[in-house]
N, C-alpha and C. Protein backbone atom coordinates (compact mmCIF):
# COMPACT_ATOMS: atom_id res chain seq x y z
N UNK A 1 -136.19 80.02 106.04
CA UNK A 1 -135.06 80.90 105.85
C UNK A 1 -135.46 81.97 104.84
N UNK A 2 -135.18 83.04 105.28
CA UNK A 2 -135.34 84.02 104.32
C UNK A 2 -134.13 84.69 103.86
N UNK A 3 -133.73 84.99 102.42
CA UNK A 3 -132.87 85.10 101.78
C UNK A 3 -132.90 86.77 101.08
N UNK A 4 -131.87 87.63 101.30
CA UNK A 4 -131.88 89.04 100.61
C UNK A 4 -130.68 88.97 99.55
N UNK A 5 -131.49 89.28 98.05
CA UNK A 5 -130.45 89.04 97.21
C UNK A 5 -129.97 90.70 96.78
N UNK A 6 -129.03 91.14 96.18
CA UNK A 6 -128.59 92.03 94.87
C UNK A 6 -128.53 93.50 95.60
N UNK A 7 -128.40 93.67 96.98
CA UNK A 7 -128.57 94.83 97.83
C UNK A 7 -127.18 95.74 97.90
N UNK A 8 -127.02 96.67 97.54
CA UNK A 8 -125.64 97.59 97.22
C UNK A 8 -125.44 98.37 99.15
N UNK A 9 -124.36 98.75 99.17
CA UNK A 9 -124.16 99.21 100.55
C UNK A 9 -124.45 100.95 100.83
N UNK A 10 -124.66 101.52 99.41
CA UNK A 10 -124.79 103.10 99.53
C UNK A 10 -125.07 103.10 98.38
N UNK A 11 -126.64 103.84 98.14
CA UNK A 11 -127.28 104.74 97.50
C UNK A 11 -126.95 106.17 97.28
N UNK A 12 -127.85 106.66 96.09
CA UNK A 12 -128.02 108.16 96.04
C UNK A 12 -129.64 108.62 96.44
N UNK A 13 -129.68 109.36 96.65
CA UNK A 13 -131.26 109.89 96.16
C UNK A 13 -132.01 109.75 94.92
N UNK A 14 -132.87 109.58 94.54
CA UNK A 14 -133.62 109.46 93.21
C UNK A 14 -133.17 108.08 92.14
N UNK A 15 -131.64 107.09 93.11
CA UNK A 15 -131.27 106.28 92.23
C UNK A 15 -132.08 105.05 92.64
N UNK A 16 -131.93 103.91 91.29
CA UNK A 16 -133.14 102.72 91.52
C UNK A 16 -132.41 101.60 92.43
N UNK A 17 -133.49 101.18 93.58
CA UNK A 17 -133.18 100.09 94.80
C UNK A 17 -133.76 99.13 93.65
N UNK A 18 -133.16 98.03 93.97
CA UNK A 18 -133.79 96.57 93.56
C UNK A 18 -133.11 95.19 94.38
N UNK A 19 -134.18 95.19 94.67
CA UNK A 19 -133.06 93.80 95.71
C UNK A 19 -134.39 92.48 95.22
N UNK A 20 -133.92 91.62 95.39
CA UNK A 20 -134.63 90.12 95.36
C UNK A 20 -134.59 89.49 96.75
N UNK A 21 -135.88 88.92 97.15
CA UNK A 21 -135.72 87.84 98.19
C UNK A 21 -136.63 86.98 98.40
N UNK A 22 -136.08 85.74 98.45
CA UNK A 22 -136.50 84.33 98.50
C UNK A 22 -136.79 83.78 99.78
N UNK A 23 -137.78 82.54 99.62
CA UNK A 23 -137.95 82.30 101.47
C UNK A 23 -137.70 80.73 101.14
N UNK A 24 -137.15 79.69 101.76
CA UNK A 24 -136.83 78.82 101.90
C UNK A 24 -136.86 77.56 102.89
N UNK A 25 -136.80 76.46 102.79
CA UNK A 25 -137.32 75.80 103.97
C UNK A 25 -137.98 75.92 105.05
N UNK A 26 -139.76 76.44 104.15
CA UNK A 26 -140.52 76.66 105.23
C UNK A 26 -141.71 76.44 104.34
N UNK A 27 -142.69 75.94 104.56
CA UNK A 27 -143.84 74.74 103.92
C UNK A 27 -144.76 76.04 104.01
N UNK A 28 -145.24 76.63 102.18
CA UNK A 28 -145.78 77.78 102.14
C UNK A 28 -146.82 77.66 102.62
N UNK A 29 -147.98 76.97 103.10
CA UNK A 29 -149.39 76.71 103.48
C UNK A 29 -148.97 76.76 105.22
N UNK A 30 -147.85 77.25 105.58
CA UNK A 30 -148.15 77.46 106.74
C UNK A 30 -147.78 79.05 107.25
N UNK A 31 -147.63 79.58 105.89
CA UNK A 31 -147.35 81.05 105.82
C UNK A 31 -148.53 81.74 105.75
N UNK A 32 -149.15 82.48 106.73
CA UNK A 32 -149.83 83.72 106.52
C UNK A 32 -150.00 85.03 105.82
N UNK A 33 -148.86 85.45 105.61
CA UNK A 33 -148.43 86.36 104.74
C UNK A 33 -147.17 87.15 105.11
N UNK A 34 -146.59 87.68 103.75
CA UNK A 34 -144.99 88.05 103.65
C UNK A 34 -145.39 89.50 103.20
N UNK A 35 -144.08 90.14 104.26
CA UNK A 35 -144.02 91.63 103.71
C UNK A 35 -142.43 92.27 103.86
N UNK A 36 -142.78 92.92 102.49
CA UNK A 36 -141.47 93.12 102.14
C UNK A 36 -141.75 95.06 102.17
N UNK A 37 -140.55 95.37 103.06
CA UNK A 37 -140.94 96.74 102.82
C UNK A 37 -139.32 97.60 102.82
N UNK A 38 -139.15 98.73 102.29
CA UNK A 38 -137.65 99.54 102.40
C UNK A 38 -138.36 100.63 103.35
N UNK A 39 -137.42 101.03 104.53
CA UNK A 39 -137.46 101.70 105.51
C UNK A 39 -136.98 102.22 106.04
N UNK A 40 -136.85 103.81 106.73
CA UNK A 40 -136.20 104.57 107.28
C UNK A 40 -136.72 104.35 108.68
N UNK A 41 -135.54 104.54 109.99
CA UNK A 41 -136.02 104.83 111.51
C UNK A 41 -135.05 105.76 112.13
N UNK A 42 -135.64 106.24 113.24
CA UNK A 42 -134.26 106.90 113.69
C UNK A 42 -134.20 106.15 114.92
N UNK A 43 -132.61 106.35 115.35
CA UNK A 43 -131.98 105.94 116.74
C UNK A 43 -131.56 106.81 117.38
N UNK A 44 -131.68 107.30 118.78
CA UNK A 44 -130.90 107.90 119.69
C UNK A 44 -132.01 108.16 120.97
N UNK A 45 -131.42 109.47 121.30
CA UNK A 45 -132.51 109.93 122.62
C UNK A 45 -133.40 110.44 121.88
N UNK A 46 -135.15 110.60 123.11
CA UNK A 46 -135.95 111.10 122.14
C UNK A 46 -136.94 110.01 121.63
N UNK A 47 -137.77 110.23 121.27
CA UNK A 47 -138.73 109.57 120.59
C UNK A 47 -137.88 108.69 119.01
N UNK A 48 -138.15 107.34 118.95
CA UNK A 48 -137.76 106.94 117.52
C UNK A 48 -138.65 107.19 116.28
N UNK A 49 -138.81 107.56 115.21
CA UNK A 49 -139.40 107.76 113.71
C UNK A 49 -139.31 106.86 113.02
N UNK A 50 -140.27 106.87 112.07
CA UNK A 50 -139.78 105.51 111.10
C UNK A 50 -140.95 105.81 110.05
N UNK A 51 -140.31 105.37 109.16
CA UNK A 51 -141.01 106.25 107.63
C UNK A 51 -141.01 105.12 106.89
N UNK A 52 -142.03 104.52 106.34
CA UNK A 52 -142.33 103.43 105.37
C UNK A 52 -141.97 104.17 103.81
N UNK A 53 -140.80 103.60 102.89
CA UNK A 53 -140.67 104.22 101.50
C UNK A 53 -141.94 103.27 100.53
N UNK A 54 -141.37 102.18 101.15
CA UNK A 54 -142.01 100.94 100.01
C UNK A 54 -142.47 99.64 100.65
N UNK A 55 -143.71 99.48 100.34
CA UNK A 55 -143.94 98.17 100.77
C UNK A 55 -144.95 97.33 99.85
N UNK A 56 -144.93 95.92 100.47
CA UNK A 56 -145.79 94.99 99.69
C UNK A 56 -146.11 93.83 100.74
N UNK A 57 -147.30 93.65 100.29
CA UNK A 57 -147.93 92.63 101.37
C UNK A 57 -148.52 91.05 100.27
N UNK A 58 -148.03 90.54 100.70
CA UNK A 58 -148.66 88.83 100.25
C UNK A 58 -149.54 88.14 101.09
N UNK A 59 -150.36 87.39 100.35
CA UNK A 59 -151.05 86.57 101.53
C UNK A 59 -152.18 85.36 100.20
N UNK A 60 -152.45 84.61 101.11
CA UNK A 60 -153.50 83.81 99.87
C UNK A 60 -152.57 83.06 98.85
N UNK A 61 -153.27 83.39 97.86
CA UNK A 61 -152.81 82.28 96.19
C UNK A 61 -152.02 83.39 95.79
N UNK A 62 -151.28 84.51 96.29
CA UNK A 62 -150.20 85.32 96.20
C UNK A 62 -148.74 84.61 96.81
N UNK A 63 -149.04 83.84 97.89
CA UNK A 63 -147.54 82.39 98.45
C UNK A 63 -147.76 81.84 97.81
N UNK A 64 -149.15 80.65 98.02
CA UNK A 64 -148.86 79.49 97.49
C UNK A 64 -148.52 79.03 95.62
N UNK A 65 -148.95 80.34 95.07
CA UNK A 65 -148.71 80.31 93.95
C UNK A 65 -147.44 80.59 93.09
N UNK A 66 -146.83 81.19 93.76
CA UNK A 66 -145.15 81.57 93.65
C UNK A 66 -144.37 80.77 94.01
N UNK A 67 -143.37 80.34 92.57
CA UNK A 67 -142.58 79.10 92.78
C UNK A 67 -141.34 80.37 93.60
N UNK A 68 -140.96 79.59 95.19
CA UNK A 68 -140.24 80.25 95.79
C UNK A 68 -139.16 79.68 95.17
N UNK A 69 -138.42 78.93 94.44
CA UNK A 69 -136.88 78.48 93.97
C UNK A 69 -136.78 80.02 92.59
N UNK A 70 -137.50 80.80 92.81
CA UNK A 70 -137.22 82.07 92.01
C UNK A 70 -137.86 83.05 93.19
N UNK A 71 -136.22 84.00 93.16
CA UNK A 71 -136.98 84.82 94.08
C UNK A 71 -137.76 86.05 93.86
N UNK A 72 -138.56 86.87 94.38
CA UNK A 72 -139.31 87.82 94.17
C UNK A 72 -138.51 89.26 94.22
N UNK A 73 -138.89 89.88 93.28
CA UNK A 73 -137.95 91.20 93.24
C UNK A 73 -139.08 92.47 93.33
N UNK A 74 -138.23 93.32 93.45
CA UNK A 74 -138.96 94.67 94.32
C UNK A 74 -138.16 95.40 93.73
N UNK A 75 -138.37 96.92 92.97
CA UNK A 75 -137.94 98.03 92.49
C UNK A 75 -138.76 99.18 92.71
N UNK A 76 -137.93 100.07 93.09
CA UNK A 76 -138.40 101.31 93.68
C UNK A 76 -137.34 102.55 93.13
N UNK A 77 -138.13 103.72 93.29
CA UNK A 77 -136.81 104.87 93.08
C UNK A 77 -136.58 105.68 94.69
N UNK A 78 -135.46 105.70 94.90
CA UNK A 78 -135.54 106.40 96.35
C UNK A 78 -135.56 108.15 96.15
N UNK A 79 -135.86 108.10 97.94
CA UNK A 79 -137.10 109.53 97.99
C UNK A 79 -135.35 110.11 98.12
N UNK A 80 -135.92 111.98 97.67
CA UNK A 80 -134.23 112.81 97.85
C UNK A 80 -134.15 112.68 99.25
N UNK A 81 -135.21 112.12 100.31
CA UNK A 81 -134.91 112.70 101.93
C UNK A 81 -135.59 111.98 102.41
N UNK A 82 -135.40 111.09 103.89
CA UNK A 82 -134.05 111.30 104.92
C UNK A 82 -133.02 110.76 104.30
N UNK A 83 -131.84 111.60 104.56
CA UNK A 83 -130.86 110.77 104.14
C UNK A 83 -129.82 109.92 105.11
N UNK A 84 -128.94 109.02 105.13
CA UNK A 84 -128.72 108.89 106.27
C UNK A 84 -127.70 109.66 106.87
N UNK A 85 -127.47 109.72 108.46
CA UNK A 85 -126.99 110.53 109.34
C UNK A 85 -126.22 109.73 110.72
N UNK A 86 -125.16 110.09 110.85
CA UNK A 86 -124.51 108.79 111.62
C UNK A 86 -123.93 110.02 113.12
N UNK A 87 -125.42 110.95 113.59
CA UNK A 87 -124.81 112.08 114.67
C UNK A 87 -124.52 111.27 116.15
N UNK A 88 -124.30 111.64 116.94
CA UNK A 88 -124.45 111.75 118.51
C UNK A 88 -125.38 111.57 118.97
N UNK A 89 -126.13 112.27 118.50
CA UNK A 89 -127.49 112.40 119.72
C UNK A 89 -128.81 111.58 119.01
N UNK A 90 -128.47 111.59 117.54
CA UNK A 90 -129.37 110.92 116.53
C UNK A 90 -129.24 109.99 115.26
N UNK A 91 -129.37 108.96 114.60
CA UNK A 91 -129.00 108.59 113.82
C UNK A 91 -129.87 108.48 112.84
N UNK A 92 -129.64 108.37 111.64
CA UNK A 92 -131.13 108.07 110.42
C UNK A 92 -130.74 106.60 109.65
N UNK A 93 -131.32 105.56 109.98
CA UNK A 93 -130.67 104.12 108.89
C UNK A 93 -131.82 104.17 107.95
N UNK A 94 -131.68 103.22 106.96
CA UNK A 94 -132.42 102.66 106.05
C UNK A 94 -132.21 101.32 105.87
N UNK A 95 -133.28 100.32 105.57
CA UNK A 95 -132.91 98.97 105.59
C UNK A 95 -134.42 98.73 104.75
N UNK A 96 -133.83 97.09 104.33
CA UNK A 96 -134.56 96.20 103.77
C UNK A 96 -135.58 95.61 104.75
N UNK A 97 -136.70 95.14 104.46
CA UNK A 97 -137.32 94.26 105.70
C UNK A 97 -137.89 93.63 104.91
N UNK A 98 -137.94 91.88 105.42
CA UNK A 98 -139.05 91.02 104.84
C UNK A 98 -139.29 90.40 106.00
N UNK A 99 -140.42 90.26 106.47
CA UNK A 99 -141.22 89.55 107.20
C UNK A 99 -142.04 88.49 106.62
N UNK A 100 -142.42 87.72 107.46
CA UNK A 100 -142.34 86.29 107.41
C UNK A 100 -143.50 85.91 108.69
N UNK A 101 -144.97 85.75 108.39
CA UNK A 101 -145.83 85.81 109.25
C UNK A 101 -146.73 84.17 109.51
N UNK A 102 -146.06 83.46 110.15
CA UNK A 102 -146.37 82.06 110.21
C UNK A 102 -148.17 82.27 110.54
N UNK A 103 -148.94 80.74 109.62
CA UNK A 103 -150.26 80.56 110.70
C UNK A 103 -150.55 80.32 112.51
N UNK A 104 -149.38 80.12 113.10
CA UNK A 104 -148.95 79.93 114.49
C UNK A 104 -148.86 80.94 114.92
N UNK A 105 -148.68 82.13 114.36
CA UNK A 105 -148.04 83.61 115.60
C UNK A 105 -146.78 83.84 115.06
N UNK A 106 -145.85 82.70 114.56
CA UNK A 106 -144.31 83.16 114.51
C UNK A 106 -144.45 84.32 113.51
N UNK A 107 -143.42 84.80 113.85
CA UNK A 107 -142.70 85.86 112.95
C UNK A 107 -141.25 85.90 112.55
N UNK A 108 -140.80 85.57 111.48
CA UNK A 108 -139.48 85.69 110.91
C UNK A 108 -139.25 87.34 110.24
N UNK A 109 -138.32 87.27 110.36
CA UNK A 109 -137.53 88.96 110.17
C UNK A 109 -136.56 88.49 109.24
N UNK A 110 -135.98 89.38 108.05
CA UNK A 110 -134.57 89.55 107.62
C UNK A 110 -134.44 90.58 107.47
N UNK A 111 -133.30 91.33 107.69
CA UNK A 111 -133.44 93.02 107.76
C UNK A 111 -131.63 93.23 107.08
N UNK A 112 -131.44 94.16 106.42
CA UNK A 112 -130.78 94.16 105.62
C UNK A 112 -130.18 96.29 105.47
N UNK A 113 -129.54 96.40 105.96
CA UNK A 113 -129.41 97.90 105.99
C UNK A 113 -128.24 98.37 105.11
N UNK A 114 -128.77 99.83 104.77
CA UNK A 114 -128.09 100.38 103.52
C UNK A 114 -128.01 101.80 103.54
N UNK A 115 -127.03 102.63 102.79
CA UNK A 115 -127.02 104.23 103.38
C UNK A 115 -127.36 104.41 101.93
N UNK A 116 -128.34 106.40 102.21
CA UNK A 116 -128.99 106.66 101.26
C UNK A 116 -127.97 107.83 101.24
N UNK A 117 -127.49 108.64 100.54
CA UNK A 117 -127.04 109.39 100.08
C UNK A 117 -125.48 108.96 100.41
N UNK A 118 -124.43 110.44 100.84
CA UNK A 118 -122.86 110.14 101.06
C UNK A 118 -123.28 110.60 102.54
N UNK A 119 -123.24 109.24 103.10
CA UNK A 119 -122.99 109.31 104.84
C UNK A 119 -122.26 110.40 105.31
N UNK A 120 -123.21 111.18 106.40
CA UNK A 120 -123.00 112.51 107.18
C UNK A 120 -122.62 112.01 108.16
N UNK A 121 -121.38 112.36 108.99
CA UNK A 121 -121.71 112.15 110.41
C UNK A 121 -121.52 113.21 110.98
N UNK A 122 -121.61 113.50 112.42
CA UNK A 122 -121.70 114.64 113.20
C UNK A 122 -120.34 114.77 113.57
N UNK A 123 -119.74 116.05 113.57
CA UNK A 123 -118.33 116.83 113.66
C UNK A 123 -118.44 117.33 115.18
C-alpha cells in the first residue's frame, strides 16, 4: 500500500509543495525501486504533454534501509508555468506520483492531483 500524506488541493506558483509518502504492507526486498515524482500532463484532443517538475528515484540500501513506519518527504518550489487549465478542447493537471516497482514486473501507482495556480476554465 502506498500512502500520500500532507497534500493541499490548490497551489500558487513559486509556493513550497511538500507532501510525505509511506509504502506499507509490502516486504521491502521485494521492491526494485520507488519513484516519487510531481507532474504536469495534458488531456484532450491532440497529442498529450507531460512535463516532469520533480523527481526521485530509490533503489538498493536506499529501501531497504529506510524505516518505512516514517514516511519519506519531498519538498520542492513550484515552477510560475503550466498552470492549471480546466478548457474544452484541453486540459493542464498536476499530480503527485509514487511508483512502486516490484522484483516481479508489478507496478503499483498512487497518484494524487492538485491545481497550480487559481483554476482557469474556458468561457
Amino acid at each position: 500500500m502506498i500512502r500520500l500524506h500532507g497534500l493541499h488541493r490548490g497551489y500558487m506558483p513559486g509556493e513550497k509543495l511538500e507532501f510525505h509518502y509511506s509504502v506499507h504492507d509490502i516486504d521491502t526486498t521485494t521492491i526494485s525501486a520507488i519513484e516519487a515524482s510531481v507532474v504536469w500532463f495534458t488531456e484532450g484532443k491532440g497529442s498529450e504533454d507531460i512535463g516532469v517538475h520533480c523527481f526521485q528515484r530509490l533503489t538498493g540500501d536506499s529501501i531497504t534501509q529506510h524505516d518505512w513506519m516514517q514516511p519519506m518527504i519531498i519538498k520542492t518550489d513550484l515552477p510560475d508555468a503550466p498552470l492549471s487549465y480546466e478548457g474544452t478542447l484541453v486540459k493542464i493537471r498536476w499530480c503527485i506520483r509514487v511508483r512502486v516497482y516490484l522484483i516481479d514486473g508489478t507496478e503499483l501507482v498512487a497518484q494524487e492531483p492538485f491545481y497550480l495556480g487559481a483554476i482557469t476554465k474556458e468561457v
